[in-house]
C-alpha atoms as a PDB file:
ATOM      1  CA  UNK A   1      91.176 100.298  94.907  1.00  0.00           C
ATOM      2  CA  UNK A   2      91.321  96.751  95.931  1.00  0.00           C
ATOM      3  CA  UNK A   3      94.053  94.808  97.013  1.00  0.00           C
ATOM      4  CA  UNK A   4      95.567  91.616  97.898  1.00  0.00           C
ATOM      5  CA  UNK A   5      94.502  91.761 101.511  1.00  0.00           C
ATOM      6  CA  UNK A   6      91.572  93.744 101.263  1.00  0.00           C
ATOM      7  CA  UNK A   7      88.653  92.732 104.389  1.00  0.00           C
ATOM      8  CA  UNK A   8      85.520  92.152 102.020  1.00  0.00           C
ATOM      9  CA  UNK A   9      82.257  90.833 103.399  1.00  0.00           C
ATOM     10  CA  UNK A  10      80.515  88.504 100.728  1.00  0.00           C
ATOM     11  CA  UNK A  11      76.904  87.771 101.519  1.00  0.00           C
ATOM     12  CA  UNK A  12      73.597  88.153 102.779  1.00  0.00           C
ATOM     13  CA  UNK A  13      73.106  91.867 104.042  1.00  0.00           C
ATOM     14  CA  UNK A  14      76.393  92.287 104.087  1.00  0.00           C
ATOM     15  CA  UNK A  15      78.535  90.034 106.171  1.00  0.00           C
ATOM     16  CA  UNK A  16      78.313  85.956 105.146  1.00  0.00           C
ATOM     17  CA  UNK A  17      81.578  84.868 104.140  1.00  0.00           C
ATOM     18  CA  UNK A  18      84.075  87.510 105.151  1.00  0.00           C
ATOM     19  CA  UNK A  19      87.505  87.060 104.080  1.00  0.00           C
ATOM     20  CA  UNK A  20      90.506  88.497 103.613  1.00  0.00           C
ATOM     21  CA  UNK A  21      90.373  88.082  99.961  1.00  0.00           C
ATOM     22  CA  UNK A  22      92.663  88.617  96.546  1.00  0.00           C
ATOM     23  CA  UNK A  23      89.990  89.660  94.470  1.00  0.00           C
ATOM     24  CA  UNK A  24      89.235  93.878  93.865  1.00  0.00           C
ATOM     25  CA  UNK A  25      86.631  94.949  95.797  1.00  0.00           C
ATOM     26  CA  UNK A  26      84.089  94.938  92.780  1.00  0.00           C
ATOM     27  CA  UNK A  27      84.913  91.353  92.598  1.00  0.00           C
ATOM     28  CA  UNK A  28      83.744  91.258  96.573  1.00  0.00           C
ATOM     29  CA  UNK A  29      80.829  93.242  96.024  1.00  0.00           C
ATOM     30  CA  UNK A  30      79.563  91.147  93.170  1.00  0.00           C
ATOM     31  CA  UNK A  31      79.730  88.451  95.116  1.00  0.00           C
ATOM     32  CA  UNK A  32      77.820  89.950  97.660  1.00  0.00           C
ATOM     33  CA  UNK A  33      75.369  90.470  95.393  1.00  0.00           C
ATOM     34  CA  UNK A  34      75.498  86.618  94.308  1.00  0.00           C
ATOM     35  CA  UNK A  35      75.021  86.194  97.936  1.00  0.00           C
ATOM     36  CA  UNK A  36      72.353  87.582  98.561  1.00  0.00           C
ATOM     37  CA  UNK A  37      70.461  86.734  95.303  1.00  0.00           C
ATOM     38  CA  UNK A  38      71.308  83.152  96.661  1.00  0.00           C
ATOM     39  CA  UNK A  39      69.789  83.604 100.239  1.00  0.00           C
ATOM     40  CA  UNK A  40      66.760  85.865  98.753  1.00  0.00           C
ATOM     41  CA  UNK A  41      65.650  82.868  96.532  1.00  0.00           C
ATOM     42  CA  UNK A  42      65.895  80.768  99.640  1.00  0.00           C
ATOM     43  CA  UNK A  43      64.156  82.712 101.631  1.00  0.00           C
ATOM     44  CA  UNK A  44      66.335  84.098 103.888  1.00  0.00           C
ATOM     45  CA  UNK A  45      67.388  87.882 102.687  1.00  0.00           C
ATOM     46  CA  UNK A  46      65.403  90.418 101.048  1.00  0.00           C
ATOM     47  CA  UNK A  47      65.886  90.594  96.921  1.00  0.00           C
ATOM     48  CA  UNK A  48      68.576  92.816  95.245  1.00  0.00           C
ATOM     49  CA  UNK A  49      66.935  95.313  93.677  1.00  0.00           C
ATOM     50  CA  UNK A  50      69.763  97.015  92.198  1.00  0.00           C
ATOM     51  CA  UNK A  51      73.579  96.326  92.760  1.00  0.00           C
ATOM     52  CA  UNK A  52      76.556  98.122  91.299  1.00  0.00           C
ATOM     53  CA  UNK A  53      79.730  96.591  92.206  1.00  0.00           C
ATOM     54  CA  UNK A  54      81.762  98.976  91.255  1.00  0.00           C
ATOM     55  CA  UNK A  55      80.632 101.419  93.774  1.00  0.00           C
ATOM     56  CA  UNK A  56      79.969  99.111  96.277  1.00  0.00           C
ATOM     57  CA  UNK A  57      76.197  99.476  95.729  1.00  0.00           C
ATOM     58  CA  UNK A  58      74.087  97.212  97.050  1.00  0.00           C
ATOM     59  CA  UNK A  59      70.084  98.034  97.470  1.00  0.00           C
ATOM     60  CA  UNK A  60      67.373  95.442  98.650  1.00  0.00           C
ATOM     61  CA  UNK A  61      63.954  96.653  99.976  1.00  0.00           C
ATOM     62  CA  UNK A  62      63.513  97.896 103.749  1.00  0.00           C
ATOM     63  CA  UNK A  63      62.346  95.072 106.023  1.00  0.00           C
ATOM     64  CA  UNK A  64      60.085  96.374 108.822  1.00  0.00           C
ATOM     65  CA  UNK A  65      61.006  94.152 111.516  1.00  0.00           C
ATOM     66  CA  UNK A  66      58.006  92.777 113.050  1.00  0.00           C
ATOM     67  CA  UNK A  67      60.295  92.835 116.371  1.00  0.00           C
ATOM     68  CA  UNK A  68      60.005  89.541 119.145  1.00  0.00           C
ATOM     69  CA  UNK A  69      63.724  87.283 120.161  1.00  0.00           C
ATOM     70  CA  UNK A  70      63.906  84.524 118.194  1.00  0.00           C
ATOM     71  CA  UNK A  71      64.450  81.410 120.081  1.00  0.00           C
ATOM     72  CA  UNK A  72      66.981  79.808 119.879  1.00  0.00           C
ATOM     73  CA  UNK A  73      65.432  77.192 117.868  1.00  0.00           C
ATOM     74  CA  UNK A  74      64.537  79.950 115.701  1.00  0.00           C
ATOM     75  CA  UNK A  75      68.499  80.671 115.385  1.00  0.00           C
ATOM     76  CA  UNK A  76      69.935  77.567 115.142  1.00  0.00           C
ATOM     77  CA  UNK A  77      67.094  76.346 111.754  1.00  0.00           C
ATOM     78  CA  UNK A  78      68.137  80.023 110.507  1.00  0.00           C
ATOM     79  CA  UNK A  79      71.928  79.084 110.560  1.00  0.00           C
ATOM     80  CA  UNK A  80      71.462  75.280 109.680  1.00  0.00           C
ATOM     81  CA  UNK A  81      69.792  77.137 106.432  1.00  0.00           C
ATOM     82  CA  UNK A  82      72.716  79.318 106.092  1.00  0.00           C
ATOM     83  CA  UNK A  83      75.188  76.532 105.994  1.00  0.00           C
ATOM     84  CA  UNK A  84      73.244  75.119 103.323  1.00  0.00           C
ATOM     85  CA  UNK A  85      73.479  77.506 100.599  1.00  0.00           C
ATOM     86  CA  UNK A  86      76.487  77.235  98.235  1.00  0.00           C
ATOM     87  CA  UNK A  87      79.645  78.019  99.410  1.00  0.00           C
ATOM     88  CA  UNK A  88      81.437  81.300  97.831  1.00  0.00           C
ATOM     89  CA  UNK A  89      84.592  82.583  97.501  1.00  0.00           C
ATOM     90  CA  UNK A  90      87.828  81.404  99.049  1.00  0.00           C
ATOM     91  CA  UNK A  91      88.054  79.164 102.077  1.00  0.00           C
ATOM     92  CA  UNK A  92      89.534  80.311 105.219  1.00  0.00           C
ATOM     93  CA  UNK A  93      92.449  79.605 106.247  1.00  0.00           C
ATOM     94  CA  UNK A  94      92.157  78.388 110.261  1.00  0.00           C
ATOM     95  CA  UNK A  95      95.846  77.700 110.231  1.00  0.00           C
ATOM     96  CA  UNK A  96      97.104  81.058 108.535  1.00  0.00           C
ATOM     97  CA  UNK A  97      94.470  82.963 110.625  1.00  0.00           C
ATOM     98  CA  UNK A  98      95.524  81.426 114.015  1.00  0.00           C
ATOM     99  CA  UNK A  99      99.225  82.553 113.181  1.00  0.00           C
ATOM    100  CA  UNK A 100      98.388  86.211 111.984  1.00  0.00           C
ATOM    101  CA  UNK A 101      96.320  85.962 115.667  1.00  0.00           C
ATOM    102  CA  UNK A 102      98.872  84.903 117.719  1.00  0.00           C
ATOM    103  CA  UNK A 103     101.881  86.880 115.680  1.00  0.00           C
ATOM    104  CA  UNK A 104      99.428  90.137 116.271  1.00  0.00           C
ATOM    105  CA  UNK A 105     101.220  92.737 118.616  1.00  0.00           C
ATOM    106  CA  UNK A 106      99.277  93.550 122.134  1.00  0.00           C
ATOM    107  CA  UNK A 107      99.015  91.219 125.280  1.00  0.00           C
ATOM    108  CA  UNK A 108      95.280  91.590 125.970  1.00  0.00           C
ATOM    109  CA  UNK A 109      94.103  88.374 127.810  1.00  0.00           C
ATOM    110  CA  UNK A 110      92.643  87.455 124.166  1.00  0.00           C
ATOM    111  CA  UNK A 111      96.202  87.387 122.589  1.00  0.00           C
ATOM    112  CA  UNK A 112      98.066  85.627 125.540  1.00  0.00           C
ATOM    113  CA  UNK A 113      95.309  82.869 125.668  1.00  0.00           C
ATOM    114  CA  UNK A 114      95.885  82.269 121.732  1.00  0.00           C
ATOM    115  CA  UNK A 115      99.735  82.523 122.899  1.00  0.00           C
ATOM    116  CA  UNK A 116      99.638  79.640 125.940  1.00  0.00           C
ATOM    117  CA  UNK A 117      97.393  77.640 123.783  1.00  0.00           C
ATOM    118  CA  UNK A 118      98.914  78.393 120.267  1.00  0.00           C
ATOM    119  CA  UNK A 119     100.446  74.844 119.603  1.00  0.00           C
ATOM    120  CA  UNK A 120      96.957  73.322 120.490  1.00  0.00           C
ATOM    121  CA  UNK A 121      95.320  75.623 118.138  1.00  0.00           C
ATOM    122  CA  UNK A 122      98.208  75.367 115.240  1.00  0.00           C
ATOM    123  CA  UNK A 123      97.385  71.176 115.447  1.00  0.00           C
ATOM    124  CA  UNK A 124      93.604  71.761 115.268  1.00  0.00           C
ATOM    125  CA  UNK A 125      93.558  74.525 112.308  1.00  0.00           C
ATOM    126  CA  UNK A 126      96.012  71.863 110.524  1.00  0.00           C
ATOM    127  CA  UNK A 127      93.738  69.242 111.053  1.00  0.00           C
ATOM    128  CA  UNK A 128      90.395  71.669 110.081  1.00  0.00           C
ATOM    129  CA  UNK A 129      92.659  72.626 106.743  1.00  0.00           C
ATOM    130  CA  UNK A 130      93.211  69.141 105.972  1.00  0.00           C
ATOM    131  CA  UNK A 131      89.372  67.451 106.628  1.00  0.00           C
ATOM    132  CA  UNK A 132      87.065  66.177 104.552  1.00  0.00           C
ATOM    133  CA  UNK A 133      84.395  68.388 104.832  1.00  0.00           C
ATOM    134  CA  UNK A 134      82.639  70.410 102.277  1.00  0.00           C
ATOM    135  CA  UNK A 135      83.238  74.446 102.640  1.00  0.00           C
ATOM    136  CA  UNK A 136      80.467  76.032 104.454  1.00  0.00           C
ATOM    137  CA  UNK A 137      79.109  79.357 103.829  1.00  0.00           C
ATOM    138  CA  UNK A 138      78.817  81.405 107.046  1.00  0.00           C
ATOM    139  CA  UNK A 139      77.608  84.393 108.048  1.00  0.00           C
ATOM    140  CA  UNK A 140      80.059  86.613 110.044  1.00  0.00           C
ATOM    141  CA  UNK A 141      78.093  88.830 111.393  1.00  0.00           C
ATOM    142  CA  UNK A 142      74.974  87.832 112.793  1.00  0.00           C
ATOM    143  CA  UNK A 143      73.923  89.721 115.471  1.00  0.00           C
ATOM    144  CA  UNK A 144      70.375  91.191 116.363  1.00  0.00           C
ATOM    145  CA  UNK A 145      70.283  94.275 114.314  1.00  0.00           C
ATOM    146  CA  UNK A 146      71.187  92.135 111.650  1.00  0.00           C
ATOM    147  CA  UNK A 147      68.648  89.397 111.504  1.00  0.00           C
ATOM    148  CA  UNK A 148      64.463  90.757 111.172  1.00  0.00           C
ATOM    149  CA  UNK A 149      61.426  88.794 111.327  1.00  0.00           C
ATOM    150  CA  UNK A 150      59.574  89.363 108.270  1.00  0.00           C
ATOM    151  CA  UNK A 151      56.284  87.961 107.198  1.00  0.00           C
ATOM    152  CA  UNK A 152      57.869  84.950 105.646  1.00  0.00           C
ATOM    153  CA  UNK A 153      60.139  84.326 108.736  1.00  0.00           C
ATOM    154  CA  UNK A 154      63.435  85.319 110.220  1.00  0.00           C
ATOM    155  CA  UNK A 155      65.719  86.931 107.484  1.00  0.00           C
ATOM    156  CA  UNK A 156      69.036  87.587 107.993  1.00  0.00           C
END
């Protein structure tokens, strides 16, 4: 079922670290789970209690969210942690990415701003590819419904 350009989202509840990955989707899904068995022991997901990769399963307990915004202090020390787990998985490609963007049919004002700005973007994806800095585990999808403030702190 997987395939060579399969979307898979590796991480914490389901959305650190999305890539356009070779690997089958099992392989995705178990690192998912590796994921989130990562951020749970730092404190930052809920546990796996049962994955099977296979089917895409992936079950941690419910998290009642104890509701309030985070600041944006809050955010920012929840991200810094983020970054700090291990990296996983392959590294994206800004370069490759910025091409697939701009080669992309449609002229929405999105597309014809990566269009006018495209050699800009090209030099800085080259020079992102080419730094020295250590891979950084992200996650992709961080928005309100997916973060909950838990009795140990803001879980994402």
């Amino acid at each position: 079922m997987g395939t060579a350009t399969e979307r898979c989202c590796c991480a914490a509840n389901g959305g650190a670290g999305c890539c356009a990955s070779p690997l089958p989707r099992d392989a995705c899904h178990d690192r998912e789970r590796q994921i989130q068995q990562t951020a749970a022991a730092a404190g930052l997901a809920p546990p796996v209690l049962l994955a099977d990769p296979g089917q895409g399963l992936l079950l941690c307990p419910f998290v009642d969210d104890r509701g309030g915004r985070e600041s944006p202090a809050e955010l920012a020390a929840l991200l810094r942690q983020i970054h700090a787990l291990p990296a996983r998985g392959p590294r994206l490609s800004i370069g490759s990415r910025v091409l697939d963007l701009v080669a992309a049919p449609g002229d929405g004002e999105f597309r014809l701003l990566l269009k006018r700005h495209r050699s800009q973007l090209l030099t800085l994806g080259g020079e992102l590819e080419h730094s020295s800095h250590s891979p950084t585990l992200c996650h992709n999808d961080l928005l309100r419904a997916n973060r909950r403030r838990s009795p140990q702190g803001l879980l994402a």
